[in-house]
Protein backbone atom coordinates (compact mmCIF):
# COMPACT_ATOMS: atom_id res chain seq x y z
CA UNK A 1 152.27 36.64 -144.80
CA UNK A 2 149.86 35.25 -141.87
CA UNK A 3 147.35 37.66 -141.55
CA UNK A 4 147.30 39.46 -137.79
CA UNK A 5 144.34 40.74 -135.84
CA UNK A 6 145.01 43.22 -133.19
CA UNK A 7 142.64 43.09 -130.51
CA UNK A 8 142.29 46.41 -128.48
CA UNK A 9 142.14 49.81 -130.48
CA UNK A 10 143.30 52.50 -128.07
CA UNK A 11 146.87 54.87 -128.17
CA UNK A 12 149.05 51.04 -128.45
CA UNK A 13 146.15 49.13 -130.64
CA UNK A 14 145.66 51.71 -133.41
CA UNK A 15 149.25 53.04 -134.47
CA UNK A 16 150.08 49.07 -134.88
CA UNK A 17 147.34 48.32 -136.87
CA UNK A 18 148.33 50.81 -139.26
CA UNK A 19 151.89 49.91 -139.85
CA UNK A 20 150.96 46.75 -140.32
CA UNK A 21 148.23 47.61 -142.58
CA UNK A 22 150.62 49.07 -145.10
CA UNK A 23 152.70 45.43 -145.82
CA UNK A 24 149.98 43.14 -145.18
CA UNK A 25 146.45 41.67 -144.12
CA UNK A 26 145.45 43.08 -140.60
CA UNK A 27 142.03 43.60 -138.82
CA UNK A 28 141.42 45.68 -135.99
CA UNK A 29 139.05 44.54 -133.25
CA UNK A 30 137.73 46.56 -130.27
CA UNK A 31 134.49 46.03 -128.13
CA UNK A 32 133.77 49.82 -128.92
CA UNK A 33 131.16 50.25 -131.59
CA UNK A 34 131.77 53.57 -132.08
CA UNK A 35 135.43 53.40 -131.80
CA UNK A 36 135.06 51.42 -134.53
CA UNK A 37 132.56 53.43 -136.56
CA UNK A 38 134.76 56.59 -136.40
CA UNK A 39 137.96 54.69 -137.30
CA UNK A 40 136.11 53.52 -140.39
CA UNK A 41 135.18 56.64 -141.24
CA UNK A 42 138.90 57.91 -140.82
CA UNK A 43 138.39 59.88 -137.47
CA UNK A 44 140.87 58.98 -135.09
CA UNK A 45 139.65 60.89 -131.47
CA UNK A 46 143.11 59.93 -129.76
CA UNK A 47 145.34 62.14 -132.77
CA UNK A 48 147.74 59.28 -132.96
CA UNK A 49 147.19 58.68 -136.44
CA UNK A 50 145.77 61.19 -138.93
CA UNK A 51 143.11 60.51 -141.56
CA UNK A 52 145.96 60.26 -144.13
CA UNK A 53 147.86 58.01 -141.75
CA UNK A 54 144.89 55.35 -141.68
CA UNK A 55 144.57 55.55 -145.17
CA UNK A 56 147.86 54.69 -146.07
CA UNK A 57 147.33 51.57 -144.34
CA UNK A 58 145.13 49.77 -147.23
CA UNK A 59 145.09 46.24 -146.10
CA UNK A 60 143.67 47.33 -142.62
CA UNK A 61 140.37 46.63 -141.22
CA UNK A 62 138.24 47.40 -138.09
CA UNK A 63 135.69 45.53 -136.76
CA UNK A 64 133.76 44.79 -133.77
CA UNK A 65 132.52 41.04 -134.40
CA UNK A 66 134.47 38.29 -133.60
CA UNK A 67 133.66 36.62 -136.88
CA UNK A 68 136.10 38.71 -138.60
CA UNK A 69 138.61 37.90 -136.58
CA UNK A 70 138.36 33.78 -137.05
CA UNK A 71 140.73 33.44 -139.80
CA UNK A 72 143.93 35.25 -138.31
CA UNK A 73 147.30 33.12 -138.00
CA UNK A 74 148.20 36.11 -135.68
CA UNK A 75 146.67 37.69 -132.43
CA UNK A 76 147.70 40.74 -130.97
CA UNK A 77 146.71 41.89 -127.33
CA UNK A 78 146.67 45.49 -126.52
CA UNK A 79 143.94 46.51 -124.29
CA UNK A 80 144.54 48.47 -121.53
CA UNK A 81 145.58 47.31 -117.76
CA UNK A 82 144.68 49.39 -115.25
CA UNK A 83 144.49 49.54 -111.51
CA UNK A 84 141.64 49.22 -109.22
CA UNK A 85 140.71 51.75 -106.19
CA UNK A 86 143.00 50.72 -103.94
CA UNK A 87 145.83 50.48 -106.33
CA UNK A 88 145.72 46.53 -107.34
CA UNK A 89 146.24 45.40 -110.86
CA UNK A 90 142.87 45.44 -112.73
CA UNK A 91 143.06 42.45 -115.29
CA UNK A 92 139.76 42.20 -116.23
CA UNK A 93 140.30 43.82 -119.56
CA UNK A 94 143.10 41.33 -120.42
CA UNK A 95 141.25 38.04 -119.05
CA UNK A 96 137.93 39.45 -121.63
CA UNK A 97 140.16 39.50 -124.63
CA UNK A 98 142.20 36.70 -124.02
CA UNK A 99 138.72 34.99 -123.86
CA UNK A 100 137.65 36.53 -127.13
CA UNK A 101 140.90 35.37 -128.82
CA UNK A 102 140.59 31.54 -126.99
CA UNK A 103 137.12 31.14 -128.64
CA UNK A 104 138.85 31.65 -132.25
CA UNK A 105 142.27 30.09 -131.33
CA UNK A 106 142.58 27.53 -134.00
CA UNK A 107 145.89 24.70 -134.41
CA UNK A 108 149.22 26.65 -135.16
CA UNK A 109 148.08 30.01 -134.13
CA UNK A 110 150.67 32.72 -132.51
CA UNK A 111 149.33 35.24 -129.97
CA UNK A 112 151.06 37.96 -128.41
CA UNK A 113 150.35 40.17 -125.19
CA UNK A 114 151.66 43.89 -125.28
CA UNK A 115 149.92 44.78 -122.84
CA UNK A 116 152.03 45.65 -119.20
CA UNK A 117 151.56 43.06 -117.12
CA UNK A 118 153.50 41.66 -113.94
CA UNK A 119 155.94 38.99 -114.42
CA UNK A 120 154.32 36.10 -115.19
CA UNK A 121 151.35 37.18 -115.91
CA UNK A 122 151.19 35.89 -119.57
CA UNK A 123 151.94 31.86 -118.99
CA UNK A 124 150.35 32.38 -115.36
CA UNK A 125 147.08 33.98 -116.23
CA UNK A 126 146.41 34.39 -120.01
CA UNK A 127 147.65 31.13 -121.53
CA UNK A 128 145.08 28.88 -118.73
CA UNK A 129 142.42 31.23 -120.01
CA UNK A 130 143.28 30.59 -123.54
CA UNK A 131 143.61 27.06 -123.40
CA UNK A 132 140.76 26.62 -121.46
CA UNK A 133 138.53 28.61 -124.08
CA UNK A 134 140.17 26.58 -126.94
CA UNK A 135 140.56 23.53 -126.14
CA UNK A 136 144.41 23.85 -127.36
CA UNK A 137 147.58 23.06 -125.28
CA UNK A 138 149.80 25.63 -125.54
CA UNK A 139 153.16 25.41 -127.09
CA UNK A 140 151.90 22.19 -128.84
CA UNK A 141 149.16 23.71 -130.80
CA UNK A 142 149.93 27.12 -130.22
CA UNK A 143 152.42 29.23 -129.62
CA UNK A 144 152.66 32.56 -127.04
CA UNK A 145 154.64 35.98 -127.06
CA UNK A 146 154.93 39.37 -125.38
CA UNK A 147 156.22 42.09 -127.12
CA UNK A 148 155.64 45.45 -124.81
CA UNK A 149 154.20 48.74 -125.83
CA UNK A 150 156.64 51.64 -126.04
CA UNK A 151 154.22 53.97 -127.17
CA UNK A 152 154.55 57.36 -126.06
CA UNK A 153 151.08 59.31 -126.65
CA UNK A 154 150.91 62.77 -128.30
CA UNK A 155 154.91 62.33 -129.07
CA UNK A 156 155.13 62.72 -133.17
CA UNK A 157 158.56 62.37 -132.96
CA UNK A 158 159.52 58.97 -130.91
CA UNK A 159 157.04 57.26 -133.38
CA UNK A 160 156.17 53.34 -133.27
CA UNK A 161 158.45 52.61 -135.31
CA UNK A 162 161.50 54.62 -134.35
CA UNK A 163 161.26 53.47 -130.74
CA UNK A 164 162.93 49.64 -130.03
CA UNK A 165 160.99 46.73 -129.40
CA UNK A 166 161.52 44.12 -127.00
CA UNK A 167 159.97 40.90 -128.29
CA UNK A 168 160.00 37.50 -126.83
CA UNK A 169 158.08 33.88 -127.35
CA UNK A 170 157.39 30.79 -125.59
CA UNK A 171 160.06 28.83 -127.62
CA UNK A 172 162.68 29.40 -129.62
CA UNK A 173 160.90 29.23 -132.92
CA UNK A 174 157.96 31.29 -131.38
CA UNK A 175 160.78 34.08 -130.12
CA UNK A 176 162.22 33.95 -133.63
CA UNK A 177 159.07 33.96 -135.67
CA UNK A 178 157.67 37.38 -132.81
CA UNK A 179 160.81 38.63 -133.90
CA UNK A 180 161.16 39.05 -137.06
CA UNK A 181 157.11 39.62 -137.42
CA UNK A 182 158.07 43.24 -135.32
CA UNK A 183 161.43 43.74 -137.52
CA UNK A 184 159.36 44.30 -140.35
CA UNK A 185 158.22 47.21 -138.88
CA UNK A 186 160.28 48.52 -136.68
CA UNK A 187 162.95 50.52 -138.36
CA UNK A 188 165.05 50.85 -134.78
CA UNK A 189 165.18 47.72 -134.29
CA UNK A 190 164.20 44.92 -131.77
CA UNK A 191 165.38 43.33 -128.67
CA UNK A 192 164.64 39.81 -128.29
CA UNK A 193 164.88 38.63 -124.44
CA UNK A 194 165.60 35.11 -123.76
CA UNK A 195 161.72 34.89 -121.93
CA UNK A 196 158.66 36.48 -121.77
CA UNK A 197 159.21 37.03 -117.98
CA UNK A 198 162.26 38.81 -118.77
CA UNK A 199 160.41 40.93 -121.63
CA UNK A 200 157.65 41.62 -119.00
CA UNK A 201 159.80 42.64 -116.18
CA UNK A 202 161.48 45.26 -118.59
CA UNK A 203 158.29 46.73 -119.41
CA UNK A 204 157.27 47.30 -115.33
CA UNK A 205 160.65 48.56 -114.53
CA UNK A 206 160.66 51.01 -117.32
CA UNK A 207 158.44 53.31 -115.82
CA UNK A 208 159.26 52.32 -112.46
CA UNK A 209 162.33 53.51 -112.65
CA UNK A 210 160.88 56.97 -114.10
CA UNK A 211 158.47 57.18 -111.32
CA UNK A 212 161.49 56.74 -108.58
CA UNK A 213 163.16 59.69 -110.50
CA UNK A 214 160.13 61.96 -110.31
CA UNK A 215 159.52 61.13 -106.76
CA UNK A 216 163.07 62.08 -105.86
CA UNK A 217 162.81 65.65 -107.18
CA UNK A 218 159.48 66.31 -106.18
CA UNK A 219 160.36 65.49 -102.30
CA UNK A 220 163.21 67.79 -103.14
CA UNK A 221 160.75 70.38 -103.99
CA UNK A 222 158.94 70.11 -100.42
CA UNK A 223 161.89 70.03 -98.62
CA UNK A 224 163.01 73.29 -101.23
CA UNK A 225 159.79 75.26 -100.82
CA UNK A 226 160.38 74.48 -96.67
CA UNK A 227 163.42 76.49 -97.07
CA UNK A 228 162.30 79.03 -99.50
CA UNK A 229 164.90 77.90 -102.28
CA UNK A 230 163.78 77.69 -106.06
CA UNK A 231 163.78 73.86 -106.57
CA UNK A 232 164.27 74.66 -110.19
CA UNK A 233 167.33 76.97 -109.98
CA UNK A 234 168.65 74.30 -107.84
CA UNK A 235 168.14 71.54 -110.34
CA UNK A 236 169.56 73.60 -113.29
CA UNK A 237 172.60 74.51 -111.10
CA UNK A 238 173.02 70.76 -110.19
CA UNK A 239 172.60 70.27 -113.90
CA UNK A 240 175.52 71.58 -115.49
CA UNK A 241 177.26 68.50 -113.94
CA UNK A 242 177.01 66.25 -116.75
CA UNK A 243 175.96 63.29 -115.52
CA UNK A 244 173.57 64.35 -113.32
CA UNK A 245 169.78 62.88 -114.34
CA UNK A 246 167.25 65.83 -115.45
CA UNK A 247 163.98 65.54 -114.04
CA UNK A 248 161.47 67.91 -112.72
CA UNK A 249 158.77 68.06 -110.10
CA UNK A 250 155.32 67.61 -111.25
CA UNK A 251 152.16 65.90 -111.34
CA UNK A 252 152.78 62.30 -111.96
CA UNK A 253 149.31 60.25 -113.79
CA UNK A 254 148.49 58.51 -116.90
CA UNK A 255 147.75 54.83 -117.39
CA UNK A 256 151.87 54.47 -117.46
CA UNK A 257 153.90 55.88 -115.08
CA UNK A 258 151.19 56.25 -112.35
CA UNK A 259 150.19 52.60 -112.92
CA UNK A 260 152.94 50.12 -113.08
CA UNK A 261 154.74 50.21 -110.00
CA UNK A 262 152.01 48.92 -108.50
CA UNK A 263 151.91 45.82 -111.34
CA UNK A 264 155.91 45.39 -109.68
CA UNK A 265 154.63 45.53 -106.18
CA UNK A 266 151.56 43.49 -106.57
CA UNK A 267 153.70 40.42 -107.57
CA UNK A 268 156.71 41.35 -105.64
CA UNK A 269 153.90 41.13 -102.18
CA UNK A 270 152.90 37.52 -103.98
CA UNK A 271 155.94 35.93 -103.49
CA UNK A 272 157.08 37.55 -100.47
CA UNK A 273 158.43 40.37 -100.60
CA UNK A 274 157.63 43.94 -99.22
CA UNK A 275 159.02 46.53 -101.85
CA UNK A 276 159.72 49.95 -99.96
CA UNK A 277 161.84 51.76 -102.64
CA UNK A 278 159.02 51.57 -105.41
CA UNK A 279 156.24 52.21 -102.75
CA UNK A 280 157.71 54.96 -101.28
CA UNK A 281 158.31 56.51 -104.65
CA UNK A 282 154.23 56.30 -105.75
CA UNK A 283 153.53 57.51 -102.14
CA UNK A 284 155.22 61.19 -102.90
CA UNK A 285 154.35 61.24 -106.35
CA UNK A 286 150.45 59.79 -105.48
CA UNK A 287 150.46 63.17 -103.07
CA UNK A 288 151.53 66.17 -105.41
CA UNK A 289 148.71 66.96 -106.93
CA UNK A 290 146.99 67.69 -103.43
CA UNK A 291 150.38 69.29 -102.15
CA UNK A 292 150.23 71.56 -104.58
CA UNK A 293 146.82 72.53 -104.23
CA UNK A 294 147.25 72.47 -100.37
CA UNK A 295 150.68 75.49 -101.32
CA UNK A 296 148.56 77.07 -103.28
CA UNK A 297 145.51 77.59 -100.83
CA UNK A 298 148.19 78.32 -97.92
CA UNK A 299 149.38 81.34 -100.40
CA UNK A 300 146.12 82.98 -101.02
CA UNK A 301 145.20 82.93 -96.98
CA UNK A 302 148.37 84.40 -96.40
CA UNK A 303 147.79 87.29 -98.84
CA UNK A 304 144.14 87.48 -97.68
CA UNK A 305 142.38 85.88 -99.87
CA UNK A 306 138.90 84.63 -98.76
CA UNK A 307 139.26 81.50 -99.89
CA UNK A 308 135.83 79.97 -99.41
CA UNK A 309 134.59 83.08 -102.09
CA UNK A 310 137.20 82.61 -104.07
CA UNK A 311 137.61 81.50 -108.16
CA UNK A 312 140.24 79.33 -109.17
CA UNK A 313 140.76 78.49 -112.71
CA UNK A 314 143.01 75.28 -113.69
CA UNK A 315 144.80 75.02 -117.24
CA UNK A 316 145.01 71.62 -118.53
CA UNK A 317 143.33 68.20 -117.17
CA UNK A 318 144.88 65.29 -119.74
CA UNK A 319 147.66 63.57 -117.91
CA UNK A 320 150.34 65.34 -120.77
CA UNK A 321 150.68 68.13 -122.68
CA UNK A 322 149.42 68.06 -125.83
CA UNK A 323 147.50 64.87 -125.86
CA UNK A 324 143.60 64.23 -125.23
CA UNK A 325 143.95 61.06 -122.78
CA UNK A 326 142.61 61.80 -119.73
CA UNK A 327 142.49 58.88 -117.67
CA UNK A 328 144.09 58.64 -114.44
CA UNK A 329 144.58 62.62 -114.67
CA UNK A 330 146.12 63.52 -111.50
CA UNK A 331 144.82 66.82 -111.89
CA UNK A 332 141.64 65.69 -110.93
CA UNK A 333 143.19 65.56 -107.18
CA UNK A 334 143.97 69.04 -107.27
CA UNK A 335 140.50 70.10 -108.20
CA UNK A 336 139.05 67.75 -105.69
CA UNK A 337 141.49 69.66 -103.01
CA UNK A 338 140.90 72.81 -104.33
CA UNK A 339 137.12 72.16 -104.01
CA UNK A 340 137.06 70.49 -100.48
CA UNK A 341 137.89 74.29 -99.60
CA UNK A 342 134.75 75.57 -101.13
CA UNK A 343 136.87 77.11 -104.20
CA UNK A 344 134.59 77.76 -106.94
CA UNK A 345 137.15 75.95 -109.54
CA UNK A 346 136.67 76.28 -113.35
CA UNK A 347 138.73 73.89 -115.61
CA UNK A 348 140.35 74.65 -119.15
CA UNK A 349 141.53 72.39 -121.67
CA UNK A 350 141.08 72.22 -125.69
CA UNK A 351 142.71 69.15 -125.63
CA UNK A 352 140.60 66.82 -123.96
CA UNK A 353 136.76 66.00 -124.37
CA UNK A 354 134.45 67.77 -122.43
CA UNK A 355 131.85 64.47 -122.91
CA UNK A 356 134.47 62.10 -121.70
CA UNK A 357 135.34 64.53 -118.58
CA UNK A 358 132.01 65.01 -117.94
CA UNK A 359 130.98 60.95 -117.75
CA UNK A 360 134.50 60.19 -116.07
CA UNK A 361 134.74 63.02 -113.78
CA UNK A 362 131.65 65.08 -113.59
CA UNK A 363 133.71 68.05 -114.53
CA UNK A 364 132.04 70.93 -116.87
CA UNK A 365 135.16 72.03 -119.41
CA UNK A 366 135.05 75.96 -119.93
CA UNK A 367 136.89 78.11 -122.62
CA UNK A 368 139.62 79.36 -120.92
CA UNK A 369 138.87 82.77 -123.01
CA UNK A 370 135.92 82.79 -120.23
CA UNK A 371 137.64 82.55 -117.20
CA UNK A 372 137.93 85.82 -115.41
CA UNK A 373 137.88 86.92 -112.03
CA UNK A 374 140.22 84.80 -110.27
CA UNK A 375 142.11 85.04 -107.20
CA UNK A 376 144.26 82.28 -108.60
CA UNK A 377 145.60 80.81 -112.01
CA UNK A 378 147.14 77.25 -112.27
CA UNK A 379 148.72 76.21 -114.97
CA UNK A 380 148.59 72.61 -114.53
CA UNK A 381 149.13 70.72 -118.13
CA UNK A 382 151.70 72.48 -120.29
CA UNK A 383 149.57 72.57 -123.52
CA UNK A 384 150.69 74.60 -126.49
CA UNK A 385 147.83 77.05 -126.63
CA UNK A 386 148.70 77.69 -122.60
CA UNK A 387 152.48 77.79 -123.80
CA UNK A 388 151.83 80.60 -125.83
CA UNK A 389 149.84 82.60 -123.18
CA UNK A 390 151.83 85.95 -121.81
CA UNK A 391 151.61 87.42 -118.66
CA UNK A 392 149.06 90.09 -119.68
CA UNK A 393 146.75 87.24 -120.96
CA UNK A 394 146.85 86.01 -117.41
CA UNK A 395 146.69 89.17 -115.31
CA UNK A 396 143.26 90.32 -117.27
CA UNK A 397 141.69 87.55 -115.62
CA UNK A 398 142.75 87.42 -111.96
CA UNK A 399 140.51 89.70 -109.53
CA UNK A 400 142.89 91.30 -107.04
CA UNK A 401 146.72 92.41 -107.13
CA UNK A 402 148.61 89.55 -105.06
CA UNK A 403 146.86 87.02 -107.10
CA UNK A 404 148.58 83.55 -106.77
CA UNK A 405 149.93 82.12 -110.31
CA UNK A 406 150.45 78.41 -109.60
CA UNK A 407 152.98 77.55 -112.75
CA UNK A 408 153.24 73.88 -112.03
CA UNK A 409 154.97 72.62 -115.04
CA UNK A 410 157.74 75.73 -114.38
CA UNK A 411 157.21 76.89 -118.08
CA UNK A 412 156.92 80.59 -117.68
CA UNK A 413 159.38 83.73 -116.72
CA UNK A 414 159.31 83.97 -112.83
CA UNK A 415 160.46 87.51 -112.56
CA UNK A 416 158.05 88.36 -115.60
CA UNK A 417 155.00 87.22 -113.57
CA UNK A 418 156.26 88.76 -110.13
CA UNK A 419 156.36 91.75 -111.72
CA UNK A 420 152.88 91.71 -113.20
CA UNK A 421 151.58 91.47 -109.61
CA UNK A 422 151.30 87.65 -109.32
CA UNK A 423 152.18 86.03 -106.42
CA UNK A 424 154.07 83.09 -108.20
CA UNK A 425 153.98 79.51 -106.70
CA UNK A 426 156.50 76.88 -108.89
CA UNK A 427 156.95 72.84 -107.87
């Protein structure tokens, strides 16, 4: 069995690693020293895999020199590809490690991208790169896959391996050999497309197609709110139709959802086309987070509220429930709103790190035990520990009756809050 380094330790990086670490030689390479240093010492900051987890996986290394990566047969990509300010695909993390892998590329190596990409983007932009630091021609002396991540963070049930994986290779004994490299791990199964441009249009459209559906219910909820109807009682009364899709409003970030449409669009504007549908769709969704804030605001100054004197205190910052990632946290927008009318705003989460929000965001994290006083409450990640939170818990820390109660993942009793006093504001 060839042994595989995987290059890129993050939420896609490290759960592969380890389920290939239990059947046979893998190393585990990131650029993060300490990343590193606390996977070693079986400390996994992203909760993906527990201590137990890593240790199961006894033929796994990690490392953070590229001299222990010189002897693999097999690379694995998976660092993350992000966009830029003004929404363009940021590939700089994917050209750096396809660099790092080209400089220890040897004759009848396989490497294979997981990382979402455009179509194209593999043969177009990684292979020149890798054949250029090598000195190798590809699919002569080696070979080229892409196999996307399905990983869905903080989910402990739709697991690596119980979620299918697409898999494809530059030939046909490259596609076969990808395939049956993932089939000895994945227990649902694979998919294997006929290209890798088919295998990385799948991946954009994925969440694409997700982000349309989102967009679609949270317009509805504008045009609901407009006409003081309860988009939710609408969408559960719509739902007992059974084929009708069920999505809710809500805050739409991550490095997922938020992010590849715009990987779609980027290439769809390279050869031509303007996409409206898909654009349209991260324009709404893009918004919400400052709509909401913006409702929110426009509540308390109708129920007198000074505003400018006023505390706010959001619940939750990571982009999910339950899960301590916190970049491209929409959330962020609605503090920023909150705060460009001079809202004294005070942030909760025990999920995510208060270092990391602190250096990304310049946002102090608070206990939300300590919050008190506020003309406002916004539940704005639905996290467990808020989950379990009553009405009481709330109303003890809100200043005056009329308070505003800003329940934007719709996870608590309406009526229940009303009746506390709260003046209750729902996507």
């Amino acid at each position: 069995m060839k042994k595989i380094a995987i290059i890129g330790l993050g939420y896609v990086g490290l759960p592969l690693s380890v389920e290939f670490g239990k059947i046979q030689e893998v190393v585990g390479f990131d650029i993060n020293i300490t990343r590193v240093q606390q996977l070693n010492s079986g400390c996994d900051v992203t909760n993906e895999c527990s201590t137990n987890q890593l240790q199961a996986a006894q033929m796994l290394e990690f490392t953070s020199s590229v001299d222990d990566i010189r002897d693999a047969k097999i690379y694995i990509v998976t660092v993350p590809t992000p966009i830029d300010s003004v929404n363009r695909p940021d590939l700089r993390p994917l050209e750096a490690a396809s660099k790092t892998v080209g400089s220890v590329l040897k004759k009848g190596d396989t490497v294979i991208f997981e990382s979402t990409v455009f179509p194209g983007a593999t043969e177009e932009i990684c292979v020149p790169i890798l054949e250029m630091e090598s000195g190798l021609q590809f699919n002569k002396d080696f070979v080229c896959g892409y196999s996307p991540e399905r990983i869905n963070p903080g989910d402990k049930v739709n697991t690596l391996t119980k979620i299918k994986k697409i898999t494809s290779g530059s030939n046909s004994g490259a596609a076969d050999e990808i395939d049956d490299l993932y089939r000895s791990i994945i227990t649902a199964g694979t998919w294997k497309a006929s290209s890798i441009k088919v295998a990385e249009a799948a991946k954009v459209i994925e969440n694409s197609q997700r982000d349309l559906n989102i967009a679609f219910v949270n317009e509805l909820s504008v045009i609901f709110d407009r006409l003081d109807i309860d988009t939710l009682e609408v969408l559960e009364a719509a739902g007992s139709k059974w084929n009708f899709l069920q999505f809710r409003p809500g805050i739409v970030g991550g490095h997922c959802i938020g992010v590849d449409p715009y990987y779609l669009t980027h290439k769809a504007e390279e050869v031509g086309y303007n996409p409206q549908v898909v654009l349209a769709g991260r324009r709404i969704n893009d918004n919400m987070a400052r709509y909401a804030a913006k409702s929110i605001i426009k509540r308390m100054l109708q129920n007198g509220t000074d505003v400018a004197r006023s505390k706010v205190g959001v619940l939750g910052l990571t982009f999910k429930e339950n899960c301590p990632d916190i970049r491209n946290s929409k959330v962020v927008d609605l503090i920023r709103e909150l705060e460009s009318w001079n809202v004294t705003v005070s942030v909760a989460d025990p999920w995510a790190d208060p270092d990391e929000v602190l250096h990304e965001y310049g946002l102090v994290l608070v206990d939300v035990s300590l919050l008190e006083g506020l003309s406002a409450i916004i539940v704005a990640v639905g996290h467990n520990e808020f989950r379990k939170m009553d009405t009481e818990e709330f109303w003890k820390k809100c200043a005056l009756e009329g308070a505003v109660f800003g329940d934007l993942k719709s996870i608590y009793d309406k009526q229940s809050l009303r009746d506390a006093g709260f003046d209750v504001y729902r996507l």
